[in-house]
PDB file of N, CA and C in Angstrom:
ATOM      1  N   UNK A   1     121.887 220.938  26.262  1.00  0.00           N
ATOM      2  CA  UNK A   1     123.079 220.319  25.718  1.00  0.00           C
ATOM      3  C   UNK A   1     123.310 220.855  24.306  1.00  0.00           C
ATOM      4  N   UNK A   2     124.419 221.202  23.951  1.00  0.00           N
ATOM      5  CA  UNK A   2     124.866 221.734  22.918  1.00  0.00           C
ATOM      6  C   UNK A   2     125.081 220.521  21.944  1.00  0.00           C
ATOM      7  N   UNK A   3     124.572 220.121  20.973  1.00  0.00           N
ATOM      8  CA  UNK A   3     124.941 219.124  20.145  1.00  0.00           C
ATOM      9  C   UNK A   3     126.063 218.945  19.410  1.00  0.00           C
ATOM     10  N   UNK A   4     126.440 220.504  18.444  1.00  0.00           N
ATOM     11  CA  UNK A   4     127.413 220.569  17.690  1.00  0.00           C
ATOM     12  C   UNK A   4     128.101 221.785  17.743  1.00  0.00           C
ATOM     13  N   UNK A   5     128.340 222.085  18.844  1.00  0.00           N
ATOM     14  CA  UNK A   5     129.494 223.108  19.540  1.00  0.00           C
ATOM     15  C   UNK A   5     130.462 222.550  19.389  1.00  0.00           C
ATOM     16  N   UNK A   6     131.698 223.387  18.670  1.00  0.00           N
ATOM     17  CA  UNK A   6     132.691 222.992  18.322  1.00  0.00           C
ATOM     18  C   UNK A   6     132.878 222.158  16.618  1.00  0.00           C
ATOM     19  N   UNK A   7     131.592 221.970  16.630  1.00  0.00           N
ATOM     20  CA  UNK A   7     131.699 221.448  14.937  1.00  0.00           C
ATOM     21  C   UNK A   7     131.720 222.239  13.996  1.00  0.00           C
ATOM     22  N   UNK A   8     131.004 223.184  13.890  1.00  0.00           N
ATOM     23  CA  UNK A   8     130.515 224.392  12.756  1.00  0.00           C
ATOM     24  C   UNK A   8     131.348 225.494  12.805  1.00  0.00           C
ATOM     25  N   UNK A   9     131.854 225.579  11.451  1.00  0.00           N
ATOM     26  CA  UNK A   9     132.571 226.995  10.659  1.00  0.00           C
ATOM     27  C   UNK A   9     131.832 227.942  10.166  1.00  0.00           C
ATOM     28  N   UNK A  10     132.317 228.709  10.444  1.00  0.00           N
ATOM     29  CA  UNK A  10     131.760 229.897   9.212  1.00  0.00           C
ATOM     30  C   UNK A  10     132.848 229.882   8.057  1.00  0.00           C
ATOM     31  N   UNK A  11     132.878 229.547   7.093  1.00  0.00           N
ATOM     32  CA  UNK A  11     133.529 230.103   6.018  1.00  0.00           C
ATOM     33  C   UNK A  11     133.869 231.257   5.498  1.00  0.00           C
ATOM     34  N   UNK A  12     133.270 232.174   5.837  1.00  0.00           N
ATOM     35  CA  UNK A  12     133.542 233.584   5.760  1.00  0.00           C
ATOM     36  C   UNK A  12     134.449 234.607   6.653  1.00  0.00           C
ATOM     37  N   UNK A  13     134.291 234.237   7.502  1.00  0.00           N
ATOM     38  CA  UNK A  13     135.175 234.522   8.196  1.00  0.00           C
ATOM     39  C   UNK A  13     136.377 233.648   9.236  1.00  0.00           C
ATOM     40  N   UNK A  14     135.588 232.434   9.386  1.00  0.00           N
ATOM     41  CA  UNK A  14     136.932 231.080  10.104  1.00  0.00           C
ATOM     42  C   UNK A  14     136.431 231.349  11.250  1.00  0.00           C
ATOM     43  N   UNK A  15     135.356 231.827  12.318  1.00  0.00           N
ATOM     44  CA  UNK A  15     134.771 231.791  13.327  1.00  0.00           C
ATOM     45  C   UNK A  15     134.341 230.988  13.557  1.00  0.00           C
ATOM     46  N   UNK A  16     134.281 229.969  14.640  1.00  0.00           N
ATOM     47  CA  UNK A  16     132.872 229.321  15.395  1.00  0.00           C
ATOM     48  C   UNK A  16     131.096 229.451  15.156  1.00  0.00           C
ATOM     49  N   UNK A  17     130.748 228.480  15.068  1.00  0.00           N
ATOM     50  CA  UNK A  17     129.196 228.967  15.335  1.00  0.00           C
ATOM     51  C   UNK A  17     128.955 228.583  17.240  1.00  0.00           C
ATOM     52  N   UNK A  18     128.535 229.217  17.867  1.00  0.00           N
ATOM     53  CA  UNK A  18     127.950 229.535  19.359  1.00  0.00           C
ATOM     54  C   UNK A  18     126.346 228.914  19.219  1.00  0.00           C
ATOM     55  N   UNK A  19     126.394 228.077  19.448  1.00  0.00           N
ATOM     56  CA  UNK A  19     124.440 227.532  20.527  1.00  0.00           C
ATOM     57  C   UNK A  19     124.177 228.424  21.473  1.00  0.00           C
ATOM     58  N   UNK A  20     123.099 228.778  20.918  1.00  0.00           N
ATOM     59  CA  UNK A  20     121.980 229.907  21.678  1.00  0.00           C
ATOM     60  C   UNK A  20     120.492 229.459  22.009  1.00  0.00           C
ATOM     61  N   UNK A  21     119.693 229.598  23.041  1.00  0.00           N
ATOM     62  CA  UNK A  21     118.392 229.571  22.971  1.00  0.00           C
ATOM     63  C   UNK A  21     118.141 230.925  22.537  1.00  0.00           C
ATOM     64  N   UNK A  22     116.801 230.900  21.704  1.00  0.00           N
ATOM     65  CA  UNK A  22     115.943 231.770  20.868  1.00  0.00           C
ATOM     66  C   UNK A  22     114.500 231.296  21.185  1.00  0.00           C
ATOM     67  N   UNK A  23     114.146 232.226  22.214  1.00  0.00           N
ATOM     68  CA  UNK A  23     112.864 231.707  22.375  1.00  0.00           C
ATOM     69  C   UNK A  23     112.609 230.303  23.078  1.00  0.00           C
ATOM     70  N   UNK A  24     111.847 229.506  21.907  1.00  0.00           N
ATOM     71  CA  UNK A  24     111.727 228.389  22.026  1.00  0.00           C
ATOM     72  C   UNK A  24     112.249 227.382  21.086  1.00  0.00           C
ATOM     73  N   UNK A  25     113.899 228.298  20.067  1.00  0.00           N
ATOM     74  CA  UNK A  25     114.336 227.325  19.222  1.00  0.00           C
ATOM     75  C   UNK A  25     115.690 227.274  19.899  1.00  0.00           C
ATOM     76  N   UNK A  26     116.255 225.909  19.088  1.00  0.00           N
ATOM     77  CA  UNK A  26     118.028 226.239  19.679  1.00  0.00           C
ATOM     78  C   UNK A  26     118.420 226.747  18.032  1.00  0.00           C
ATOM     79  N   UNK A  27     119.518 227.277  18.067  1.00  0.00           N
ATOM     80  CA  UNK A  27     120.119 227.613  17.169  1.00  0.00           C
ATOM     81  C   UNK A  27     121.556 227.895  17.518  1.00  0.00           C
ATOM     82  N   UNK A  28     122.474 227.643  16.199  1.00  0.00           N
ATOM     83  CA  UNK A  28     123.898 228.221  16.440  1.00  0.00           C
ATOM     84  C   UNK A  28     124.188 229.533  15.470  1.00  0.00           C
ATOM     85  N   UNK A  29     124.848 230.628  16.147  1.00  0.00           N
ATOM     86  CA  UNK A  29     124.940 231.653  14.870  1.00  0.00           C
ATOM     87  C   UNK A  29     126.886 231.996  15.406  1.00  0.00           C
ATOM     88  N   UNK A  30     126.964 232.457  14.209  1.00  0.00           N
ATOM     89  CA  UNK A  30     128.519 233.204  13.874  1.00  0.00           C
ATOM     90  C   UNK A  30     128.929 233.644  15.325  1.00  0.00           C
ATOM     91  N   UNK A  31     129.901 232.971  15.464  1.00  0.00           N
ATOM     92  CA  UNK A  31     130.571 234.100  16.802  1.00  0.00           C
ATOM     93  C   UNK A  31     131.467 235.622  16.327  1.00  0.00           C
ATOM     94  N   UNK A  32     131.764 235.424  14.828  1.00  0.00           N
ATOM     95  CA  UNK A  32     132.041 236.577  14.721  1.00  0.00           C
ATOM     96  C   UNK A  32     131.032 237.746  14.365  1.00  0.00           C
ATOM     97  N   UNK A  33     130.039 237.117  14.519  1.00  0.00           N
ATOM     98  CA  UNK A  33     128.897 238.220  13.927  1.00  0.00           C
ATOM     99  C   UNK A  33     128.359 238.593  15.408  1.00  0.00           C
ATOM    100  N   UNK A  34     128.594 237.557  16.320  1.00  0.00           N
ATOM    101  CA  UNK A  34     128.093 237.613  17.800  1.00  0.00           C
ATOM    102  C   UNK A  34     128.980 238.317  18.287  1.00  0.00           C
ATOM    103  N   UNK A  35     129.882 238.695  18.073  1.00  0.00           N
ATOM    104  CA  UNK A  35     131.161 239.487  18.689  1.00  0.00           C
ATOM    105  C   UNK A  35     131.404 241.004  18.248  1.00  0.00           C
ATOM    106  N   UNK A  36     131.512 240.998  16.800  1.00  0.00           N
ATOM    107  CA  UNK A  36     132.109 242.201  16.223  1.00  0.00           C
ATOM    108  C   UNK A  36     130.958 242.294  15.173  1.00  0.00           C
ATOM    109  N   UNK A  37     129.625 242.170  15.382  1.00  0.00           N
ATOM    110  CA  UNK A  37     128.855 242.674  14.366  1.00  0.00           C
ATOM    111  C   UNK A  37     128.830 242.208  13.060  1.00  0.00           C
ATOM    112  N   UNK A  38     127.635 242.810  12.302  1.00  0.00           N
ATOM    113  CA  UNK A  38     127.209 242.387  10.787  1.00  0.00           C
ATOM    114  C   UNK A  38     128.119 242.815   9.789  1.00  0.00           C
ATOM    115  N   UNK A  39     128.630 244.178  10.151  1.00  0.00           N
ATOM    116  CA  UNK A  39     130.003 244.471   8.982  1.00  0.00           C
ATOM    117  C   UNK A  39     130.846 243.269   9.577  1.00  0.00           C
ATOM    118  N   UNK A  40     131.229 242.856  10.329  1.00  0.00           N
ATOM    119  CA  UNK A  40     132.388 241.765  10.095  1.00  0.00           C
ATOM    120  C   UNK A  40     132.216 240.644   9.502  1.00  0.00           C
ATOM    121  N   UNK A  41     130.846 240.091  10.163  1.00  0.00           N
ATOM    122  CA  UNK A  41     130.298 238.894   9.105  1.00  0.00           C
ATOM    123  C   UNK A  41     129.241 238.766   9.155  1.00  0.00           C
ATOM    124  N   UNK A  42     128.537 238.629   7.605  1.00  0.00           N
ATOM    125  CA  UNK A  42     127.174 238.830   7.885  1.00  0.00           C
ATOM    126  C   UNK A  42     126.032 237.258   8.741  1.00  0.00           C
ATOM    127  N   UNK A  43     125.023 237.853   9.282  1.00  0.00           N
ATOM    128  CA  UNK A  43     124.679 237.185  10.380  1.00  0.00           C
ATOM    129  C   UNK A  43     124.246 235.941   9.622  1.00  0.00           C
ATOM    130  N   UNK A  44     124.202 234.520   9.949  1.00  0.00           N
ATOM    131  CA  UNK A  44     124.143 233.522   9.366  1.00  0.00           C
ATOM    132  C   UNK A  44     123.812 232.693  10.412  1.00  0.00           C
ATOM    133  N   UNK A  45     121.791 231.943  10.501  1.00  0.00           N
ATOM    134  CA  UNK A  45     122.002 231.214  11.745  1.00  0.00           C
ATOM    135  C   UNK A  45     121.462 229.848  11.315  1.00  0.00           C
ATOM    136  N   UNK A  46     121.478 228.976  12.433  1.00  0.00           N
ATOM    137  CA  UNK A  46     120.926 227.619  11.465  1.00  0.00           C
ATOM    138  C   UNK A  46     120.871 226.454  13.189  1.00  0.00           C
ATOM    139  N   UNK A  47     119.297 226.284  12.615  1.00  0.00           N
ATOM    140  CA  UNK A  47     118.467 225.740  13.440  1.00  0.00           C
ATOM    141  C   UNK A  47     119.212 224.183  13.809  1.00  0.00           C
ATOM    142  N   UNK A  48     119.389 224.075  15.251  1.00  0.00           N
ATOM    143  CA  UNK A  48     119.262 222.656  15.546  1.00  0.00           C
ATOM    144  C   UNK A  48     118.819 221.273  15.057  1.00  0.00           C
ATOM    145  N   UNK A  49     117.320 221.575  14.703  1.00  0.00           N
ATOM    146  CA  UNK A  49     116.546 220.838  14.385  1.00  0.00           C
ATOM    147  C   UNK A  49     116.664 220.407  12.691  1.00  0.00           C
ATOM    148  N   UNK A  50     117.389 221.556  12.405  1.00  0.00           N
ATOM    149  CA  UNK A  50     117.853 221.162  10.728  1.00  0.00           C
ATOM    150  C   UNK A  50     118.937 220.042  10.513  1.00  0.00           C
ATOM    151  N   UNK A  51     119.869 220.538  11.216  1.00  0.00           N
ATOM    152  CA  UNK A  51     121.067 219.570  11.658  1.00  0.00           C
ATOM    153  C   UNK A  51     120.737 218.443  12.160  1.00  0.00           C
ATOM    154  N   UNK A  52     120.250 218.089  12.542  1.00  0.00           N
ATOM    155  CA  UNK A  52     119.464 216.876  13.318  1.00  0.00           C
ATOM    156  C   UNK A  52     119.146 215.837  12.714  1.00  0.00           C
ATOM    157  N   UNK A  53     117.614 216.876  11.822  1.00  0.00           N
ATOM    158  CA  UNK A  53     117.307 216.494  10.374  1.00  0.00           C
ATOM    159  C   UNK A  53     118.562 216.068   9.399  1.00  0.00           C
ATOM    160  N   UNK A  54     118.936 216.963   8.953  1.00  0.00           N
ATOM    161  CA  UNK A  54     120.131 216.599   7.417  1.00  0.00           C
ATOM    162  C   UNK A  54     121.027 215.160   8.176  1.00  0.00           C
ATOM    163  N   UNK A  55     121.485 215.461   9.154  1.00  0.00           N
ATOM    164  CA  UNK A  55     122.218 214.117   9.675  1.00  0.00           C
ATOM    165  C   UNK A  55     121.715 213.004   9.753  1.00  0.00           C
ATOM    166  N   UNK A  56     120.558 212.864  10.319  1.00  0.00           N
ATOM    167  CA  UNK A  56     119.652 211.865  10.321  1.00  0.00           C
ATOM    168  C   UNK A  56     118.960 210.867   9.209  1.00  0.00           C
ATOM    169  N   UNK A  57     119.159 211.873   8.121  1.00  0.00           N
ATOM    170  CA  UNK A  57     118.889 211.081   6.856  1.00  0.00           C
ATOM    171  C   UNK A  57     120.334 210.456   6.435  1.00  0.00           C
ATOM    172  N   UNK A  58     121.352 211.173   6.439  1.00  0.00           N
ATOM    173  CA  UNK A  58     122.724 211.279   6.037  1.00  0.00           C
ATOM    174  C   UNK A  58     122.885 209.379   6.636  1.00  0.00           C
ATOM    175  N   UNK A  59     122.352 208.671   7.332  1.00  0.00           N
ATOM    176  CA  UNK A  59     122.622 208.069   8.773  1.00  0.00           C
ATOM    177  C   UNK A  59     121.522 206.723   7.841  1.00  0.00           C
ATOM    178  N   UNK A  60     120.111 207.260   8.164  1.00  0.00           N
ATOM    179  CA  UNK A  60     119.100 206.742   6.832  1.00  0.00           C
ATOM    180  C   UNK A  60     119.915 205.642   6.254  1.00  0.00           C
ATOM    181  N   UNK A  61     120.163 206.780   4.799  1.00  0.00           N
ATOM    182  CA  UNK A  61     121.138 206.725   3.492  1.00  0.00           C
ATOM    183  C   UNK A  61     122.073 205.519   3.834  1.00  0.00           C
ATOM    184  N   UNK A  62     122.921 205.443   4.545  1.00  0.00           N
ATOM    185  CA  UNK A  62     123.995 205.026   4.340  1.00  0.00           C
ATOM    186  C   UNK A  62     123.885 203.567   5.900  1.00  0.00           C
ATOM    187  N   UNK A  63     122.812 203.840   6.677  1.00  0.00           N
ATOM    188  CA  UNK A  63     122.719 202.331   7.667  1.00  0.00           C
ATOM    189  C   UNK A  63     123.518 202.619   8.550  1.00  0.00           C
ATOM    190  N   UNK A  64     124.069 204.033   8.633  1.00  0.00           N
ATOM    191  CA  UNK A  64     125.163 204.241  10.338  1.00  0.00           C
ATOM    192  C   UNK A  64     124.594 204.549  11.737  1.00  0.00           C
ATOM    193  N   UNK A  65     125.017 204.049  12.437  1.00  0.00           N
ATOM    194  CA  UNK A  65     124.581 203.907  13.551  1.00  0.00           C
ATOM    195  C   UNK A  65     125.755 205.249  14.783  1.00  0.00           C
ATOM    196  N   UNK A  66     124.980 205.632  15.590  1.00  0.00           N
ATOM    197  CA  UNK A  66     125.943 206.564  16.663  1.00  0.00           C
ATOM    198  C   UNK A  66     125.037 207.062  17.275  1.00  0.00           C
ATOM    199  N   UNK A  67     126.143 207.327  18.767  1.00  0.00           N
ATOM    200  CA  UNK A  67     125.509 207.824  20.145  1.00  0.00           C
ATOM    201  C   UNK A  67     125.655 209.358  20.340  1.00  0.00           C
ATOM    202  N   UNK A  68     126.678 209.633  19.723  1.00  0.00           N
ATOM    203  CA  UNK A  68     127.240 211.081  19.680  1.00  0.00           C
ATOM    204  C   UNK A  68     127.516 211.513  18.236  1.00  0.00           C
ATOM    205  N   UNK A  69     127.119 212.851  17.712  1.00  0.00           N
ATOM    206  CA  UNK A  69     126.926 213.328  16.316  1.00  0.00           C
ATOM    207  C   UNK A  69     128.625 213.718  16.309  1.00  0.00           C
ATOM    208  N   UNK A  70     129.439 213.348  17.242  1.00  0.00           N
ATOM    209  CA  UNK A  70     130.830 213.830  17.153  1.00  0.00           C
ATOM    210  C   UNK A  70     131.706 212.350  16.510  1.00  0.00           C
ATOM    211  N   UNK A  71     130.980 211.370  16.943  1.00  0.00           N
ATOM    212  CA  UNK A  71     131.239 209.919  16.563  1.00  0.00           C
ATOM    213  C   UNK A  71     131.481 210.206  14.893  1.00  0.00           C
ATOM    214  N   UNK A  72     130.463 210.892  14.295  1.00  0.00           N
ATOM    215  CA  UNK A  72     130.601 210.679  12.970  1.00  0.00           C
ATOM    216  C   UNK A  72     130.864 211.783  12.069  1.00  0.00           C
ATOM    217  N   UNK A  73     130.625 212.935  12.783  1.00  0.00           N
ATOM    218  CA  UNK A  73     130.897 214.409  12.256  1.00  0.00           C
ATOM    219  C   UNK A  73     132.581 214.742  12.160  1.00  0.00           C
ATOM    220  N   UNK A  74     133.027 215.304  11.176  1.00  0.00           N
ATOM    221  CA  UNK A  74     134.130 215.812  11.298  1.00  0.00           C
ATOM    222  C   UNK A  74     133.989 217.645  11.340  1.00  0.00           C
ATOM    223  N   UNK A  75     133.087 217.804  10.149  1.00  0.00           N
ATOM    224  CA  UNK A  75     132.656 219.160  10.519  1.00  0.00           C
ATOM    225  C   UNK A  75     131.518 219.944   9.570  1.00  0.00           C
ATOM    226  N   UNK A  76     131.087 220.903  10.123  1.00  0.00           N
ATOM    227  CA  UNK A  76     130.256 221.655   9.495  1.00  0.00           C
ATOM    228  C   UNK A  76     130.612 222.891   8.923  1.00  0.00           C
ATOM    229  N   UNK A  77     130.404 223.348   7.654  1.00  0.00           N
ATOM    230  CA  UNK A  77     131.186 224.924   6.922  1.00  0.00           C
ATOM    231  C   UNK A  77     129.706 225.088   6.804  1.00  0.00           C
ATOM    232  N   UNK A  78     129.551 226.397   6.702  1.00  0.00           N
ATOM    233  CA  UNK A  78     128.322 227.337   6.551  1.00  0.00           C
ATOM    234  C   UNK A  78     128.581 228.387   5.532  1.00  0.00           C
ATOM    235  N   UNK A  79     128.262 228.477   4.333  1.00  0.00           N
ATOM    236  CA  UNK A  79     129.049 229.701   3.885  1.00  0.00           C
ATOM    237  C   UNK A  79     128.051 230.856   3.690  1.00  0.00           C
ATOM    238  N   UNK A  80     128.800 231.998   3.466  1.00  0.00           N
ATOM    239  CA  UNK A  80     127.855 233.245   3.132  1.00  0.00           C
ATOM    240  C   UNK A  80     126.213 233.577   2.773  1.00  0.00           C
ATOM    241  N   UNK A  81     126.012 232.577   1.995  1.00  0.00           N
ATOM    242  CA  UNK A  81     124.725 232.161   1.560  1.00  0.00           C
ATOM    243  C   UNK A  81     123.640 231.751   2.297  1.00  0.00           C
ATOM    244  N   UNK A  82     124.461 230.863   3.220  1.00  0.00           N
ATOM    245  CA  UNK A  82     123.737 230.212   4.048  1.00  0.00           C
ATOM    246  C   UNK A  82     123.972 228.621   3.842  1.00  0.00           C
ATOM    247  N   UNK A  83     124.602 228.361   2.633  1.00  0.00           N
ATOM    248  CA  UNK A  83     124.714 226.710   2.559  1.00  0.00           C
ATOM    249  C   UNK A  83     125.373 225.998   3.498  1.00  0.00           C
ATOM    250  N   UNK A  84     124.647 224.489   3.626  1.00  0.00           N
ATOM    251  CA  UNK A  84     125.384 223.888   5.027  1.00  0.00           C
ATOM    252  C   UNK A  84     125.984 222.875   4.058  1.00  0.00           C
ATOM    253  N   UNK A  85     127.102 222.620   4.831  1.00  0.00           N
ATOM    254  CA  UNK A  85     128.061 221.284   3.562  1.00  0.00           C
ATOM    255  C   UNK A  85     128.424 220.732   5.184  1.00  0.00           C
ATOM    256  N   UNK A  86     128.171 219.396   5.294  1.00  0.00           N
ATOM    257  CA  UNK A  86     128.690 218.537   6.499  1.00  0.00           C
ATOM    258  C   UNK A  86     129.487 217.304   6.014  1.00  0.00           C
ATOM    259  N   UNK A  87     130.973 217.243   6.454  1.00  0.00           N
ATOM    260  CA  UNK A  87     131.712 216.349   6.168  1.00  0.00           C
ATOM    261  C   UNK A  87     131.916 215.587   7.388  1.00  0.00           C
ATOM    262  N   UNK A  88     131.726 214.364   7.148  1.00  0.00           N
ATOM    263  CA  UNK A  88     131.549 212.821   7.567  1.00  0.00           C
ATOM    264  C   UNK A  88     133.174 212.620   7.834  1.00  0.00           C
ATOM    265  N   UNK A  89     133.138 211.783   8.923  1.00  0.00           N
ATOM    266  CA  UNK A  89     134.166 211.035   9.551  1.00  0.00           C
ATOM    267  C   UNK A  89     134.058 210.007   8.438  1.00  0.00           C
ATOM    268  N   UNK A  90     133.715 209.718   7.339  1.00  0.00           N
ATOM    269  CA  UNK A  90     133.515 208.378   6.970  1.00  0.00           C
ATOM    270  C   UNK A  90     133.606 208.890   5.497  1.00  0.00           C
ATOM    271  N   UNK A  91     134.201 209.895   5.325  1.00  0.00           N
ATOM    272  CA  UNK A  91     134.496 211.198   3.951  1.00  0.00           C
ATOM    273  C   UNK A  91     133.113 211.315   2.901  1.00  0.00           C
ATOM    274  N   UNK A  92     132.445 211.306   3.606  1.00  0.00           N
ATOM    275  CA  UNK A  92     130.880 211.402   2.570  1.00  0.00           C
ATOM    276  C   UNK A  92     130.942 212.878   3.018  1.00  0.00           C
ATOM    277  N   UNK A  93     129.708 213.306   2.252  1.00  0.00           N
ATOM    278  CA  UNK A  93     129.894 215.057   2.333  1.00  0.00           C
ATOM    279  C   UNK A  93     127.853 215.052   1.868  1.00  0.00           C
ATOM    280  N   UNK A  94     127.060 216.113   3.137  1.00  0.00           N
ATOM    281  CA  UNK A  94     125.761 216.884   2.665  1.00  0.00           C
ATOM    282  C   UNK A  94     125.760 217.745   2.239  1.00  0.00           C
ATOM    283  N   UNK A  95     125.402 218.199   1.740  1.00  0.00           N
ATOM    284  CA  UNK A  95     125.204 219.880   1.160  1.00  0.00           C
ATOM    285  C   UNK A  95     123.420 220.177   1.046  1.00  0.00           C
ATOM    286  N   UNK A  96     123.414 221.146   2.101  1.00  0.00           N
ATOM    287  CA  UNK A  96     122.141 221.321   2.080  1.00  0.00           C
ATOM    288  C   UNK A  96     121.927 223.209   2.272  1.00  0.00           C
ATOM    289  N   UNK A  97     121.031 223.595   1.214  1.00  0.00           N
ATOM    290  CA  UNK A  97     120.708 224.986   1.205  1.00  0.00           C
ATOM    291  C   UNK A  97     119.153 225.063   1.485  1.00  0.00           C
ATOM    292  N   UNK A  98     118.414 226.217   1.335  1.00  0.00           N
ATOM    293  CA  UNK A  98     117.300 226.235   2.002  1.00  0.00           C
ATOM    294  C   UNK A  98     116.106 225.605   0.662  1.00  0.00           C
ATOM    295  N   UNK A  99     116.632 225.271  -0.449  1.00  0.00           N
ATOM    296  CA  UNK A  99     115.743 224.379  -1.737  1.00  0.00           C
ATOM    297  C   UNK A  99     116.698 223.214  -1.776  1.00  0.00           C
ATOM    298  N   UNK A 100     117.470 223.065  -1.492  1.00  0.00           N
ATOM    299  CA  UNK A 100     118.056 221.369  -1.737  1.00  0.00           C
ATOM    300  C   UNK A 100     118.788 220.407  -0.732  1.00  0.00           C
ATOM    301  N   UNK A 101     118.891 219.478  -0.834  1.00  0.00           N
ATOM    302  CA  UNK A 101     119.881 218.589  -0.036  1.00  0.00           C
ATOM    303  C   UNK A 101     120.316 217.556  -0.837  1.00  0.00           C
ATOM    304  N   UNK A 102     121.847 217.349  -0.825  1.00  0.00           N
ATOM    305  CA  UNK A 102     122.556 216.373  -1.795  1.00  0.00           C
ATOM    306  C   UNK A 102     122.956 215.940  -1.036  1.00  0.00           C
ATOM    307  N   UNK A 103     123.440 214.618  -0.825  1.00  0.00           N
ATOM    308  CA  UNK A 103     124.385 213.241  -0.387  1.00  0.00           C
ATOM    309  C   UNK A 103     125.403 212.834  -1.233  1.00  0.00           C
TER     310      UNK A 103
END
């Protein structure tokens, strides 16, 4: 099951992120990097289990309750860097890079 197919941007280019198995991880990466290569956008991927994580505290934090991460997600931007910024149905905003996470 795809969790957040259809949620996640790339900012860099305005593509989709695509859920993939890798092995034994899930992950979503760039469909434009999955399509037309690293010169179009550079490859940018980001683990299931992170998302999961960052939401889950996000949820923590604030005492919300949900059955579906679509219930409360409006969306995910990913930018160049790699930073994840997730905006809330409920207009709160994460920002999480690979040293921090803000609420």
């Amino acid at each position: 099951m795809n969790l957040f197919n259809n949620l996640i941007i790339c900012t860099n280019c305005g593509k989709n992120y695509n859920f993939k198995k890798d092995h034994n991880s899930k992950i979503y990466i760039c469909s434009g990097t999955k399509n037309y290569g690293k010169l179009f956008c550079p490859r940018r991927i980001i683990y299931e289990e992170h998302l999961i994580y960052i939401v889950g505290n996000h949820c923590k934090l604030y005492n919300k309750q949900f059955k579906n991460y679509r219930d409360i997600i409006s969306k995910i931007e990913i930018n160049i860097y790699g930073e994840v910024k997730i905006l809330y149905k409920d207009k709160k905003i994460t920002i999480w890079d690979s040293t921090q996470l803000i609420f």
